[in-house]
N, C-alpha and C. Protein backbone atom coordinates (compact mmCIF):
# COMPACT_ATOMS: atom_id res chain seq x y z
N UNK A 1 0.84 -1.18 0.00
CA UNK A 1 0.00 0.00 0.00
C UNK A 1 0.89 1.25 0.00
N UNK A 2 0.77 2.00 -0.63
CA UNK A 2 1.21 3.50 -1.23
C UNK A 2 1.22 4.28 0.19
N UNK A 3 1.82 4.92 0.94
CA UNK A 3 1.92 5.73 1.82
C UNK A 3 1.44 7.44 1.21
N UNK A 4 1.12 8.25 2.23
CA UNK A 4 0.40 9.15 1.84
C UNK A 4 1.57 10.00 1.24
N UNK A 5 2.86 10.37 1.42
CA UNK A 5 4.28 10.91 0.72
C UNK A 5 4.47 9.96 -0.70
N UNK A 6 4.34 9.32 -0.97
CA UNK A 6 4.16 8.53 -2.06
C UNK A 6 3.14 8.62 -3.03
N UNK A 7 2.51 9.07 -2.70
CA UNK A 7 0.57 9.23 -3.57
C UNK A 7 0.77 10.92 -3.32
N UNK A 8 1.76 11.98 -3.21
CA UNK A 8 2.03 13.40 -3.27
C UNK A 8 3.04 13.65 -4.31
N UNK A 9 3.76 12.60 -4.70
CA UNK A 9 4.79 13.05 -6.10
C UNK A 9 4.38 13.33 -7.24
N UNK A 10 4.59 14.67 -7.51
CA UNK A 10 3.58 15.30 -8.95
C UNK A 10 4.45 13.99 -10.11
N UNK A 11 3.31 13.53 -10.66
CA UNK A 11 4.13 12.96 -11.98
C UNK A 11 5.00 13.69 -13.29
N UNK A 12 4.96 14.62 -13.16
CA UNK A 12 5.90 15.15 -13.91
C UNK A 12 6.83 15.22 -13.35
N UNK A 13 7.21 15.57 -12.17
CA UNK A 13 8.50 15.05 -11.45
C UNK A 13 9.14 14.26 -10.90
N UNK A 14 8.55 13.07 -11.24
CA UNK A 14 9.00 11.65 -11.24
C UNK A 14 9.46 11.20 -12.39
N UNK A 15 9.22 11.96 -13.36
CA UNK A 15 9.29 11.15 -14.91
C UNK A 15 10.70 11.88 -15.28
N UNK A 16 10.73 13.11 -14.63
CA UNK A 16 11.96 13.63 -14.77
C UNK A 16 13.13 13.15 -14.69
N UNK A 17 12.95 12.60 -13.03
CA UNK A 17 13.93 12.63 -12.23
C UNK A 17 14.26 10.84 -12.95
N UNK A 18 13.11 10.08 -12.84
CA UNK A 18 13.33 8.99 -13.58
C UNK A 18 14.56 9.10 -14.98
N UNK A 19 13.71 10.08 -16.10
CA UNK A 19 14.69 10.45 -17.10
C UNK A 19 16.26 10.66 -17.07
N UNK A 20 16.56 11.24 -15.89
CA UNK A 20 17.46 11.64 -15.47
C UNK A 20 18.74 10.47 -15.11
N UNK A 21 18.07 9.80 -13.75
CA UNK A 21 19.04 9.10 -13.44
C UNK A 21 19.02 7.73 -14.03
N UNK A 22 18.02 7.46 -15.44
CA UNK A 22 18.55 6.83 -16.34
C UNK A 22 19.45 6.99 -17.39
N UNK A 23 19.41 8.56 -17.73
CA UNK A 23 20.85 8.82 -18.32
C UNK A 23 21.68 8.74 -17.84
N UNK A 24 21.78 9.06 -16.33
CA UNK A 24 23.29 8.30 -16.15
C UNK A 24 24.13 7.40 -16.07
N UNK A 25 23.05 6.54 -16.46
CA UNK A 25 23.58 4.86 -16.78
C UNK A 25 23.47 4.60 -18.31
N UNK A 26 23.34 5.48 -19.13
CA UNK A 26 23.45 5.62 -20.88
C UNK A 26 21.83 4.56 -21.24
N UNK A 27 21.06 5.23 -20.24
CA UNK A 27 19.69 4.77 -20.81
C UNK A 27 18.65 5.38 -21.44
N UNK A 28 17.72 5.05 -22.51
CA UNK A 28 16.66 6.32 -22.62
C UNK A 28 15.53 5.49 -23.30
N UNK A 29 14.02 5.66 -22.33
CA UNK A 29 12.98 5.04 -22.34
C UNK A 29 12.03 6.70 -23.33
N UNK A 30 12.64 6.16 -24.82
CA UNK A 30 11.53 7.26 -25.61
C UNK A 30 9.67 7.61 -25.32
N UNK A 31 9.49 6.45 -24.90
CA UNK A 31 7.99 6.67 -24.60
C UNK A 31 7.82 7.38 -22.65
N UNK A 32 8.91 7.51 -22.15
CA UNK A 32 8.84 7.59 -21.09
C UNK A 32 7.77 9.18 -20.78
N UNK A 33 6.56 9.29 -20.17
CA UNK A 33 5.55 10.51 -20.05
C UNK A 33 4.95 9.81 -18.99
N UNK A 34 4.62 11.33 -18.71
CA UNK A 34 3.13 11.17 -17.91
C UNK A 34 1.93 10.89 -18.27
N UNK A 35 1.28 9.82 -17.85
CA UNK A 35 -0.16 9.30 -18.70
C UNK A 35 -1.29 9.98 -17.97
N UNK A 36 -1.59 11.03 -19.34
CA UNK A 36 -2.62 11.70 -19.18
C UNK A 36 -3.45 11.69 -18.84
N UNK A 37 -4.33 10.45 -19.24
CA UNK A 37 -5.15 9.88 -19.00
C UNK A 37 -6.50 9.42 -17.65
N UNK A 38 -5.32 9.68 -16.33
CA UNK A 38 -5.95 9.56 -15.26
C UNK A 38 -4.94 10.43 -14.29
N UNK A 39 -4.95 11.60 -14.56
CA UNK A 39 -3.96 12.40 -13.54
C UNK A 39 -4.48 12.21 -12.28
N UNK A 40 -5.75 11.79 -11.68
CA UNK A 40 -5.70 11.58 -10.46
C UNK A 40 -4.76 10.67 -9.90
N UNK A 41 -4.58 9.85 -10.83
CA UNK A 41 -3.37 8.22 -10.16
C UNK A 41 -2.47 8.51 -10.44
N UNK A 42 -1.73 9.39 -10.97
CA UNK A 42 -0.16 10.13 -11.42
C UNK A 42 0.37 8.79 -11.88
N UNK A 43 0.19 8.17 -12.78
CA UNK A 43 0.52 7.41 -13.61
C UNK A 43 1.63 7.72 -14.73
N UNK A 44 3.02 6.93 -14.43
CA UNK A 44 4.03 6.85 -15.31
C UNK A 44 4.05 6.24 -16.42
N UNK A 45 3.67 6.63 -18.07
CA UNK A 45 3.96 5.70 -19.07
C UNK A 45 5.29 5.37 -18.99
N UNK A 46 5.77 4.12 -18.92
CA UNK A 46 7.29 3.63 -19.30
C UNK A 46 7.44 3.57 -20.71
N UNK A 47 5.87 2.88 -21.95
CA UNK A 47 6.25 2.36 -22.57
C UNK A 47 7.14 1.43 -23.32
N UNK A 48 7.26 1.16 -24.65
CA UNK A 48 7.97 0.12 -24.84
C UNK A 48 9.67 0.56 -25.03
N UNK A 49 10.87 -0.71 -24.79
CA UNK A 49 11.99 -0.75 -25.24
C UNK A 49 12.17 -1.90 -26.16
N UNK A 50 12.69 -1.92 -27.16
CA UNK A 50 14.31 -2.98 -27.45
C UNK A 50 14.52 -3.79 -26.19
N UNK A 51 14.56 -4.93 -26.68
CA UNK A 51 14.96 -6.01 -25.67
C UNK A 51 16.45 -5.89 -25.31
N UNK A 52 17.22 -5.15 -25.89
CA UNK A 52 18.81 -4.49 -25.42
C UNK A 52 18.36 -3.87 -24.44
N UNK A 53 17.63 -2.71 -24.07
CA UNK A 53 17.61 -2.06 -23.57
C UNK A 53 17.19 -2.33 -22.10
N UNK A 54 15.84 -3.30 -22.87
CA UNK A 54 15.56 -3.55 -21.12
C UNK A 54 16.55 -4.59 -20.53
N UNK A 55 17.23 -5.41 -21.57
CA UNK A 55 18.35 -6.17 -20.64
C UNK A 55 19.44 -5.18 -20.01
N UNK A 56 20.17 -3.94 -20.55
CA UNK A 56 20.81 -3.22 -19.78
C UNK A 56 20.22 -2.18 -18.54
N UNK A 57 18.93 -1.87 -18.38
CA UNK A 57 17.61 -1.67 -17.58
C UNK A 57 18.29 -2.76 -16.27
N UNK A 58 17.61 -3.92 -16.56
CA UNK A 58 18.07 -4.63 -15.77
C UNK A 58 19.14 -4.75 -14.75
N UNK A 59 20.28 -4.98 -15.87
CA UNK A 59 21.65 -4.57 -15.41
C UNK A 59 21.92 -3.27 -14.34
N UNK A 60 21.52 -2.26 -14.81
CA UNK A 60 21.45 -1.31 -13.82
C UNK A 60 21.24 -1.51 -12.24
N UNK A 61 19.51 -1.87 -12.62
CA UNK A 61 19.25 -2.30 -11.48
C UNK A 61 20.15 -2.69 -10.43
N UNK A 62 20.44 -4.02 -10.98
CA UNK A 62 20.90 -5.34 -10.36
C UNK A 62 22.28 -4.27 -9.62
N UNK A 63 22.75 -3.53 -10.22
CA UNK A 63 24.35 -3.10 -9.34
C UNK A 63 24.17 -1.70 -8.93
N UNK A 64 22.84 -1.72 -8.70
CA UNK A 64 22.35 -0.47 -8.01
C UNK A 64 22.69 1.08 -8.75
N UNK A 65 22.79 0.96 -10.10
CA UNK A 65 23.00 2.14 -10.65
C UNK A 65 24.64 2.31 -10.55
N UNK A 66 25.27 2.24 -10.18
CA UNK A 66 26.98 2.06 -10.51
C UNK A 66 27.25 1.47 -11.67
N UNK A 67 28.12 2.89 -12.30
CA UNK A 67 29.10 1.80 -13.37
C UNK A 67 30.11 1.81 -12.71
């Protein structure tokens, strides 16, 4: 369950900051927006990647964002 600081992050500034500290791992999710659609739920489109991409996605993850 979503805590009430969690359900307060404007989605445009999540998608940012998302954008962001995926470039610093040489990533970029083109469909990445805010889905319009239901701004009450501040809903992140990820949309789609290249299966490269989400395998280096992954990678990230896994080493916590360190290259």
């Amino acid at each position: 369950m979503a805590t009430k600081e969690q359900q307060d992050i404007d989605a445009f500034t999540a998608v940012e900051s998302l954008r962001a500290a995926l470039a610093e791992v040489g990533i970029v999710l083109p469909s990445l927006s805010v889905d319009g659609a239901s701004p009450a739920l501040r809903l992140v489109e990820l949309g789609r990647v290249r299966s490269d991409v989400a395998a280096r996605l992954a990678e990230a993850l896994q080493r916590g964002g360190e290259e």
